[in-house]
PDB file of N, CA and C in Angstrom:
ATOM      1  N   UNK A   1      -1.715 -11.311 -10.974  1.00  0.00           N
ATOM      2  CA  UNK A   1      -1.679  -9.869 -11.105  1.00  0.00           C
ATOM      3  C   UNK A   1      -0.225  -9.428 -11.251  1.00  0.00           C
ATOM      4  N   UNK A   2      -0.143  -8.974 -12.508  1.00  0.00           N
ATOM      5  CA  UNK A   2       1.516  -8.330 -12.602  1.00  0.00           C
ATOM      6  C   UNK A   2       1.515  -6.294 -12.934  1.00  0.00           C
ATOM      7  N   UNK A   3       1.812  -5.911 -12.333  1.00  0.00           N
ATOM      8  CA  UNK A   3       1.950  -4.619 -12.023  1.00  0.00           C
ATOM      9  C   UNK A   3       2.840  -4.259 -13.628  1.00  0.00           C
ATOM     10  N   UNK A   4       2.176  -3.031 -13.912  1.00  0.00           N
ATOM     11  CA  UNK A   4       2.983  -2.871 -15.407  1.00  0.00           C
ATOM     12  C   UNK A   4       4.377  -1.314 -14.826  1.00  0.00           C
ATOM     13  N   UNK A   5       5.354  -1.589 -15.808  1.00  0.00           N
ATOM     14  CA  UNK A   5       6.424  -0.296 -15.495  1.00  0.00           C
ATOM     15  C   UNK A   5       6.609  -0.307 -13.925  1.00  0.00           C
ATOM     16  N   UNK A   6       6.876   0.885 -13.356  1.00  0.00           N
ATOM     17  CA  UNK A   6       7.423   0.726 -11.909  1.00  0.00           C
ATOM     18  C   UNK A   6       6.172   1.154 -11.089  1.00  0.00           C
ATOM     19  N   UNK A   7       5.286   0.013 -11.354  1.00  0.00           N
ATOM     20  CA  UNK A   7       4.152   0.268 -10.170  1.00  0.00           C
ATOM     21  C   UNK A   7       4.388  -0.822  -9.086  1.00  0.00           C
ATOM     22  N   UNK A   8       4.078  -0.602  -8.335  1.00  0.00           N
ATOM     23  CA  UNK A   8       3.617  -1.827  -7.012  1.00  0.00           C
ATOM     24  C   UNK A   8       2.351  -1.808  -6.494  1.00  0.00           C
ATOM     25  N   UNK A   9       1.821  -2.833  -6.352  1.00  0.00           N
ATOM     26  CA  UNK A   9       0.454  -3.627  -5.726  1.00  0.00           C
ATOM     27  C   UNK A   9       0.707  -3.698  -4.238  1.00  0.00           C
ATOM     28  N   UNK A  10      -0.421  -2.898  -3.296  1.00  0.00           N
ATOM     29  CA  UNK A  10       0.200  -3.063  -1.895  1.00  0.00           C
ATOM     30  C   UNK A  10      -0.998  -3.233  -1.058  1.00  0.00           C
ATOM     31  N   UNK A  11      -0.964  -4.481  -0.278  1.00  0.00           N
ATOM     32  CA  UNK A  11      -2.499  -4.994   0.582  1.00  0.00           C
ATOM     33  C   UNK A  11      -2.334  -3.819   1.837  1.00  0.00           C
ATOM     34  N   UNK A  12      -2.830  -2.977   1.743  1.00  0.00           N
ATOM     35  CA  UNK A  12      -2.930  -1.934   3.015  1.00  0.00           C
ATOM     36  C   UNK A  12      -3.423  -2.538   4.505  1.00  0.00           C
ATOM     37  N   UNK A  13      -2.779  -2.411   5.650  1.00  0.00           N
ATOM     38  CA  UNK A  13      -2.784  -3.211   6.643  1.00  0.00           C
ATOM     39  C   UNK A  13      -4.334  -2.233   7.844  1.00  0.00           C
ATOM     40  N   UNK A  14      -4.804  -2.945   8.283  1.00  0.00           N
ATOM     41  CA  UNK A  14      -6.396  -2.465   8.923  1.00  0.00           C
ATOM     42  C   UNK A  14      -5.732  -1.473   9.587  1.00  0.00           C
ATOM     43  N   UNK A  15      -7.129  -0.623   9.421  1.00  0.00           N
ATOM     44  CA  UNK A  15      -7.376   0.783   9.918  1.00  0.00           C
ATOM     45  C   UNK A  15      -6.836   0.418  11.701  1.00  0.00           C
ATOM     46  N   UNK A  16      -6.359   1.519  12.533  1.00  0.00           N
ATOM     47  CA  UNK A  16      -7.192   0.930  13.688  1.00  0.00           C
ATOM     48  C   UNK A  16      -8.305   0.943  14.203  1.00  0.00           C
ATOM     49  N   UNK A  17      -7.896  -0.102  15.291  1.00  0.00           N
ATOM     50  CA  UNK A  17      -9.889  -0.031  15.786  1.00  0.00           C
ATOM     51  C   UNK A  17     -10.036   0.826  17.054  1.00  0.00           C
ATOM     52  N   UNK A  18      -8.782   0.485  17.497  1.00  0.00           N
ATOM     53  CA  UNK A  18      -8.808   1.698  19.332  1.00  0.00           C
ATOM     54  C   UNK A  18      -7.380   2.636  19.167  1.00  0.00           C
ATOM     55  N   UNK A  19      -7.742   3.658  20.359  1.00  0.00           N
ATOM     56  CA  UNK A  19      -6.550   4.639  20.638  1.00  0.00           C
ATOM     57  C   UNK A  19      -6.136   3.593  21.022  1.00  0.00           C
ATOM     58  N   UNK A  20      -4.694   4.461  21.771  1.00  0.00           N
ATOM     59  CA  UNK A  20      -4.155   3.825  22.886  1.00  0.00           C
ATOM     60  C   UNK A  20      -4.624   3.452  24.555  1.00  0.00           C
ATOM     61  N   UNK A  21      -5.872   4.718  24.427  1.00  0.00           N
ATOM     62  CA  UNK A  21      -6.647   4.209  25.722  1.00  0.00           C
ATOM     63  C   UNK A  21      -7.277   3.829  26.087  1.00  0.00           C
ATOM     64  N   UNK A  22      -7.348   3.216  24.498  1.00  0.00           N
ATOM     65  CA  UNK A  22      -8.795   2.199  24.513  1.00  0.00           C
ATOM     66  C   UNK A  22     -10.390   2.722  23.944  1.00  0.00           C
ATOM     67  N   UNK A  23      -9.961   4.190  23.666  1.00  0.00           N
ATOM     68  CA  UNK A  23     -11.387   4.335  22.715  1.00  0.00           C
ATOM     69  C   UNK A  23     -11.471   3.912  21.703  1.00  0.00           C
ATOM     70  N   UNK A  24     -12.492   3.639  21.424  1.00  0.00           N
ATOM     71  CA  UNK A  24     -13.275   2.888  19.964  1.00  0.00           C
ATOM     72  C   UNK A  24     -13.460   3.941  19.006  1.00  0.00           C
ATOM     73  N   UNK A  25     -12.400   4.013  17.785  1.00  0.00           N
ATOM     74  CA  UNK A  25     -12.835   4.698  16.236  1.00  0.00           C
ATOM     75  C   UNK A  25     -13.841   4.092  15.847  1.00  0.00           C
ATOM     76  N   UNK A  26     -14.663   5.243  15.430  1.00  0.00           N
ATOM     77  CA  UNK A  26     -15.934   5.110  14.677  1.00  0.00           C
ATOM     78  C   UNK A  26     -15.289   4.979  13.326  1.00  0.00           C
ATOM     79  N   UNK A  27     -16.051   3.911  12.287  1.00  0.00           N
ATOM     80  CA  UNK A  27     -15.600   3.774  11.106  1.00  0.00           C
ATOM     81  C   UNK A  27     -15.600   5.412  10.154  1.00  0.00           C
ATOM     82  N   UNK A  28     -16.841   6.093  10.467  1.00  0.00           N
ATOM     83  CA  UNK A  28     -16.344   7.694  10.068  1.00  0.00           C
ATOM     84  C   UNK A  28     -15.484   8.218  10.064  1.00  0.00           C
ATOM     85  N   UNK A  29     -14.370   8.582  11.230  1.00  0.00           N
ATOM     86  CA  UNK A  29     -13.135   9.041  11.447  1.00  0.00           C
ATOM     87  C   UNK A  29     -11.947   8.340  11.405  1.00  0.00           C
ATOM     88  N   UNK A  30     -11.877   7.037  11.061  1.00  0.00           N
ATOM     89  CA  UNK A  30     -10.836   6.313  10.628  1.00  0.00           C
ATOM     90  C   UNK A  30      -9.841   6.435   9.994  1.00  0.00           C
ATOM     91  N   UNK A  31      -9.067   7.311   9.984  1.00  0.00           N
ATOM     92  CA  UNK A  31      -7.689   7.496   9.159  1.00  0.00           C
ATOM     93  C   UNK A  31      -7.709   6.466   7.875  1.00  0.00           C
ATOM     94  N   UNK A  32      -7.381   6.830   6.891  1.00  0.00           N
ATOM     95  CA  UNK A  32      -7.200   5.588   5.818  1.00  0.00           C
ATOM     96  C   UNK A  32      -5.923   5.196   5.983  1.00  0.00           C
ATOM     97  N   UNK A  33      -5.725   3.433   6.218  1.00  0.00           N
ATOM     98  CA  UNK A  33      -4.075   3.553   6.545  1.00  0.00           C
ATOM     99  C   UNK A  33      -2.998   3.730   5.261  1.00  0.00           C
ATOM    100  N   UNK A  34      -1.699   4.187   5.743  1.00  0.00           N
ATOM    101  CA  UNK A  34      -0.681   4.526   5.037  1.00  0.00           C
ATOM    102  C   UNK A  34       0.371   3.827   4.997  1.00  0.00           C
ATOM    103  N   UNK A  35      -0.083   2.512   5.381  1.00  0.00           N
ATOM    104  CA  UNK A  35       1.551   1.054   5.086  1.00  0.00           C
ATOM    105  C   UNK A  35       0.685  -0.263   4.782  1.00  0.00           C
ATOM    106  N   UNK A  36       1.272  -0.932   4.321  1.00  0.00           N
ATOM    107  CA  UNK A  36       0.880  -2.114   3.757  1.00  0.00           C
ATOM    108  C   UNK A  36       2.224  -2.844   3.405  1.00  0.00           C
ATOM    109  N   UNK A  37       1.402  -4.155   3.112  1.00  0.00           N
ATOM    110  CA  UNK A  37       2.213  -5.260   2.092  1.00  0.00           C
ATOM    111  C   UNK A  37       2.670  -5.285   0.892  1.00  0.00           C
ATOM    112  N   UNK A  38       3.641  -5.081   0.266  1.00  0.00           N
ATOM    113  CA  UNK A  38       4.054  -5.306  -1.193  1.00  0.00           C
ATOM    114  C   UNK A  38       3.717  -6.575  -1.696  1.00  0.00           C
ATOM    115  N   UNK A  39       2.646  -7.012  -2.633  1.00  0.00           N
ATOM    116  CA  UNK A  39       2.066  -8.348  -3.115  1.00  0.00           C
ATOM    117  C   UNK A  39       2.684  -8.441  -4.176  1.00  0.00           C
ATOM    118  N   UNK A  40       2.986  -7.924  -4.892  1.00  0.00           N
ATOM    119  CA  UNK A  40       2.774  -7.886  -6.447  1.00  0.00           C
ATOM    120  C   UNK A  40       3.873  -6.365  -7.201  1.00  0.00           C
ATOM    121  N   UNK A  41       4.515  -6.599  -7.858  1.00  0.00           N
ATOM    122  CA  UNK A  41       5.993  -5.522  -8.258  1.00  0.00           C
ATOM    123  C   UNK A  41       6.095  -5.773  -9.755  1.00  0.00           C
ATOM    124  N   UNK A  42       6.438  -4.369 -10.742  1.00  0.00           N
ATOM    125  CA  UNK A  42       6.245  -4.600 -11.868  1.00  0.00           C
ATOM    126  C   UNK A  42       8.151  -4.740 -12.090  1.00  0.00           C
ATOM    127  N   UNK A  43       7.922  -4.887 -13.738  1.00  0.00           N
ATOM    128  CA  UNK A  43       9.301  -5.133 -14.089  1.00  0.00           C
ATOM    129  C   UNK A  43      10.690  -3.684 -14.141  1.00  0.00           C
ATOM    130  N   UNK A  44      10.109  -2.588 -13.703  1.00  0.00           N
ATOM    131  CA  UNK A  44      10.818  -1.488 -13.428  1.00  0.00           C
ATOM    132  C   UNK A  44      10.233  -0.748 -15.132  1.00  0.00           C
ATOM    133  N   UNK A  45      11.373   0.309 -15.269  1.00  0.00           N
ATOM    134  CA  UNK A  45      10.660   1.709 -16.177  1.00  0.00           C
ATOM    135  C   UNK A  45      12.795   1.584 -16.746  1.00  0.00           C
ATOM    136  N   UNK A  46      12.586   1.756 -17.955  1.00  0.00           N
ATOM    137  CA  UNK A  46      13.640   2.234 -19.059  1.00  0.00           C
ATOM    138  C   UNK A  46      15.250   1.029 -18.513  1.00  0.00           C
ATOM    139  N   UNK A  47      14.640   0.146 -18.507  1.00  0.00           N
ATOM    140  CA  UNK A  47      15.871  -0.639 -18.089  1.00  0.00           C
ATOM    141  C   UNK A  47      16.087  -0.865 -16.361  1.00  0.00           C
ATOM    142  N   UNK A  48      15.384  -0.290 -15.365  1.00  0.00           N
ATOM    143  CA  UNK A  48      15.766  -0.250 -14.046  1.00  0.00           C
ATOM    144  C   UNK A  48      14.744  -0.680 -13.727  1.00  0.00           C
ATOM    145  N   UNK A  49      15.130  -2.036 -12.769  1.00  0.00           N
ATOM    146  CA  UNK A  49      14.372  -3.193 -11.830  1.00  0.00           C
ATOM    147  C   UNK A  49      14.128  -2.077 -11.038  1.00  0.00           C
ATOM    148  N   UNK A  50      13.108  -2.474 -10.075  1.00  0.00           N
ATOM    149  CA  UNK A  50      12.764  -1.688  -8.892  1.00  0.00           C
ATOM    150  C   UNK A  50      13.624  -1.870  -7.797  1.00  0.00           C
ATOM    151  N   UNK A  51      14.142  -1.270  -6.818  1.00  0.00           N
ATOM    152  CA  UNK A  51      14.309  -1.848  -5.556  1.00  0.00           C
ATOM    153  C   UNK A  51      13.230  -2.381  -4.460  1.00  0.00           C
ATOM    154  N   UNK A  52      12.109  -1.993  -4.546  1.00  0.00           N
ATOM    155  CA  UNK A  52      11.076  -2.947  -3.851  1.00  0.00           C
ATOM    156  C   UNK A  52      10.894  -4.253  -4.711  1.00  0.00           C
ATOM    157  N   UNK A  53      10.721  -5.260  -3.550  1.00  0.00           N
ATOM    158  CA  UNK A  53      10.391  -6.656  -3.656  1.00  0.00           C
ATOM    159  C   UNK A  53       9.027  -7.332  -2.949  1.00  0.00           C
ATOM    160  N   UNK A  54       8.579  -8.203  -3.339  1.00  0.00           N
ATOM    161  CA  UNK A  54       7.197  -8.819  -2.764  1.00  0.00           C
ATOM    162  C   UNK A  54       7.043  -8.988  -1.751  1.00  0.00           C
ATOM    163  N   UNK A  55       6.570  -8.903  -0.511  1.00  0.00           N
ATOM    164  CA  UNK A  55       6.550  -9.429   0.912  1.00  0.00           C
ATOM    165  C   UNK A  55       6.999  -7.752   2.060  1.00  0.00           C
ATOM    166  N   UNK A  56       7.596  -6.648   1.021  1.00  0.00           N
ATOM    167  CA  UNK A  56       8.319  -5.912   1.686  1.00  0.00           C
ATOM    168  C   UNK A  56       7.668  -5.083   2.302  1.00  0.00           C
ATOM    169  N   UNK A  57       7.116  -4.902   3.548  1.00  0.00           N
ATOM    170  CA  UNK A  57       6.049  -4.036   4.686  1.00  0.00           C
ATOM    171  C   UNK A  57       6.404  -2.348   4.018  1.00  0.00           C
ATOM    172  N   UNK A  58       5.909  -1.862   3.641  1.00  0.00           N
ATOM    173  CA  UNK A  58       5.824  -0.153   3.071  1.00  0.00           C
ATOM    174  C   UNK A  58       5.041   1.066   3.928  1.00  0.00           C
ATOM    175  N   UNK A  59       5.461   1.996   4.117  1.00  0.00           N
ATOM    176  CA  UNK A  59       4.919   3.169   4.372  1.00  0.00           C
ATOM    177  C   UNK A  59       4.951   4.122   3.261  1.00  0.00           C
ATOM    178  N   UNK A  60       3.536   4.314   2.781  1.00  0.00           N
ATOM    179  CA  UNK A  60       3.297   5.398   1.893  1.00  0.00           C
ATOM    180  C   UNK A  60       2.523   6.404   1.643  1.00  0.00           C
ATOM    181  N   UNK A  61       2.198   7.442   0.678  1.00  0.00           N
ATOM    182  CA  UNK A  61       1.913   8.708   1.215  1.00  0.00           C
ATOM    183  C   UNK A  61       0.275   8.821   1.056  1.00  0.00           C
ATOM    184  N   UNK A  62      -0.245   9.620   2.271  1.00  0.00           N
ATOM    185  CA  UNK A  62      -1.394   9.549   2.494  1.00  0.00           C
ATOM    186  C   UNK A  62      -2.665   9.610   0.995  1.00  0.00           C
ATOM    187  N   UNK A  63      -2.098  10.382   0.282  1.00  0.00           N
ATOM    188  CA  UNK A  63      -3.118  10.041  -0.772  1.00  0.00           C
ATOM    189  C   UNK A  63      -2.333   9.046  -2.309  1.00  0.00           C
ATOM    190  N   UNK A  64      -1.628   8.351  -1.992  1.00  0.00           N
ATOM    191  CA  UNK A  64      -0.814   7.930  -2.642  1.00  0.00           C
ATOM    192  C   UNK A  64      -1.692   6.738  -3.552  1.00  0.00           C
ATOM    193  N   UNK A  65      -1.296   6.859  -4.586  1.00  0.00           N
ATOM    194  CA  UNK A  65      -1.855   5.718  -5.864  1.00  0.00           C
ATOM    195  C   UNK A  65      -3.767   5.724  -5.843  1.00  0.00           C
ATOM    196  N   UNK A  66      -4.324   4.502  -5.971  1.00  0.00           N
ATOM    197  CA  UNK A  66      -5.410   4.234  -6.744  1.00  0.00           C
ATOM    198  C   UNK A  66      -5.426   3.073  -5.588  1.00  0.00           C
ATOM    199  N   UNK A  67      -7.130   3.831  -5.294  1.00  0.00           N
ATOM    200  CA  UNK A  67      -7.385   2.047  -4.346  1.00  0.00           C
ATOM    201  C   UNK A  67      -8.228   1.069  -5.459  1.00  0.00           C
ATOM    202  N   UNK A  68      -8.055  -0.205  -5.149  1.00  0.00           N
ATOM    203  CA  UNK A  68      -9.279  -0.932  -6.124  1.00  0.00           C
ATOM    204  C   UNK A  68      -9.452  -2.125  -5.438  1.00  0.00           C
ATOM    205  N   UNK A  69     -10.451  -3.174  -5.825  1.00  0.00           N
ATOM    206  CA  UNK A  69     -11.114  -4.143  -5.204  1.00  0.00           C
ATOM    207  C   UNK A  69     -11.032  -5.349  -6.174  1.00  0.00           C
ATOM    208  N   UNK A  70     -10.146  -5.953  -6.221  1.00  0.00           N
ATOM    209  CA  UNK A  70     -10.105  -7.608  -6.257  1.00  0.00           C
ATOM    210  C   UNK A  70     -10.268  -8.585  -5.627  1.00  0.00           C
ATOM    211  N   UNK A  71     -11.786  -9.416  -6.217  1.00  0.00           N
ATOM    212  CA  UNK A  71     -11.604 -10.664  -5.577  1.00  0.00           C
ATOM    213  C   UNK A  71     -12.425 -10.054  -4.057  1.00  0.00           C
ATOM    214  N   UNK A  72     -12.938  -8.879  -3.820  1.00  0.00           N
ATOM    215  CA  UNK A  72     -13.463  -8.790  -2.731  1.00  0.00           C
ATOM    216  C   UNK A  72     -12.536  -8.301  -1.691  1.00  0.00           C
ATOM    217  N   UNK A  73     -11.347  -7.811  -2.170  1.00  0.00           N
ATOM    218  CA  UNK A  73     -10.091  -7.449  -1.992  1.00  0.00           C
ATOM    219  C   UNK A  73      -9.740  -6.148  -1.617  1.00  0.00           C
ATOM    220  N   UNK A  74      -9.377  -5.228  -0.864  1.00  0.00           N
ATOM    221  CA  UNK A  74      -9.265  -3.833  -1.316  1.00  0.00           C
ATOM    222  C   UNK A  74      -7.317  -3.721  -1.310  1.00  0.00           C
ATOM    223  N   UNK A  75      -6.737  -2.807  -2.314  1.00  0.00           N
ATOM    224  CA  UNK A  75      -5.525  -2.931  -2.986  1.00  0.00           C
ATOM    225  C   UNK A  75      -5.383  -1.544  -3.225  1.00  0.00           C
ATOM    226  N   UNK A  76      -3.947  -1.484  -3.007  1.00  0.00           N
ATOM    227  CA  UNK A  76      -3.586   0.156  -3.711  1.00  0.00           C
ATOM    228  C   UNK A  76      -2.512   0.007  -4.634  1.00  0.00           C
ATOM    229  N   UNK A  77      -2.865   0.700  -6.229  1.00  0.00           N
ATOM    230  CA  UNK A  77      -1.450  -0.082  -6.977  1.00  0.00           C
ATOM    231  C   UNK A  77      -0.711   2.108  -7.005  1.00  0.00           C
ATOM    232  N   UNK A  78       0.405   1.804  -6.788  1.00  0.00           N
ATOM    233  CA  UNK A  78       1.134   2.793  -6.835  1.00  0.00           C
ATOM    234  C   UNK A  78       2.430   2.968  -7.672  1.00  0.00           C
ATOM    235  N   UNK A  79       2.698   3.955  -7.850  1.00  0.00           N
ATOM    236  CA  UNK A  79       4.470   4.240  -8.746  1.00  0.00           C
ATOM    237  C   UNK A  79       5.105   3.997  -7.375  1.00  0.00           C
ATOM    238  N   UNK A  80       6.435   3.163  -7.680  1.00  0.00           N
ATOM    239  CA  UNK A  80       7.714   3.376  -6.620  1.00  0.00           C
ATOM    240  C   UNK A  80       7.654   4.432  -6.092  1.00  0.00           C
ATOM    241  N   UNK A  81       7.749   5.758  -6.598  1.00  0.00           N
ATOM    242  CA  UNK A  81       8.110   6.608  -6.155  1.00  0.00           C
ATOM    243  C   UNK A  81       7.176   7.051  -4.851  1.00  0.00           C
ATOM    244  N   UNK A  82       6.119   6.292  -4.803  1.00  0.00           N
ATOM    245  CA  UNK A  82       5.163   6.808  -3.967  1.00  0.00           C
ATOM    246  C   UNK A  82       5.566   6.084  -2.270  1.00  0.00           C
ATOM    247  N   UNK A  83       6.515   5.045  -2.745  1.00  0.00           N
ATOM    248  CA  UNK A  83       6.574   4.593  -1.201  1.00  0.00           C
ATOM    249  C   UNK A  83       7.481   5.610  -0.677  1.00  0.00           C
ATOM    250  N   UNK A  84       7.851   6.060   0.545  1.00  0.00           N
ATOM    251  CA  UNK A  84       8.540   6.725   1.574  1.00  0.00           C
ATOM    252  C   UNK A  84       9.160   5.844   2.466  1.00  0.00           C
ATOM    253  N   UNK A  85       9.074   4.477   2.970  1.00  0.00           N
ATOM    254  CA  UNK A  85      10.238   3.913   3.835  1.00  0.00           C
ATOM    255  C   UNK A  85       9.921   2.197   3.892  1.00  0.00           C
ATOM    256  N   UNK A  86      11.059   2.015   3.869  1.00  0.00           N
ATOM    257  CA  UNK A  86      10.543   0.591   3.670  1.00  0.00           C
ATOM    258  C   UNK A  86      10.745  -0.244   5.008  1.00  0.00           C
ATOM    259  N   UNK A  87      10.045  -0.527   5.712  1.00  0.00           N
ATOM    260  CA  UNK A  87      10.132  -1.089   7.035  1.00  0.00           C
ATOM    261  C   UNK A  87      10.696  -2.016   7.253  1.00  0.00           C
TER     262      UNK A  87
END
């Protein structure tokens, strides 16, 4: 999978399953999470490499990019611009 222009491919890391005090989220109210893994990085847009790289843990914005399902997979491919901090 190669990401085209300045998109990135990002394995979104599990919902949680408890608060902090130990209650149990119902899969209904589950926040969709907003950081993941950088898998996969395209070749950048008009001459400029990206500054994200493969492996790089991301926080990004709550409705940010396109989810999709590879391989049984669930994936969010996004523009650079969509990450906010790189952990």
């Amino acid at each position: 999978m190669k990401p085209v222009n300045d998109r990135v491919l990002v394995k979104p890391s599990p919902a949680e399953e408890k608060t902090k005090g130990g209650i149990i989220i119902p899969d209904t109210v589950k926040e969709k999470p907003n950081k993941g893994k950088i898998v996969a990085v395209g070749p950048g847009k008009d001459g400029k490499p990206l500054s994200l790289k493969v492996g790089d843990m991301v926080v990004y914005g709550k409705y940010a990019g396109q989810e999709l399902e590879i391989d049984g997979e669930t994936y969010v491919i996004m523009r650079e611009d969509d990450v906010l901090l790189v952990l």
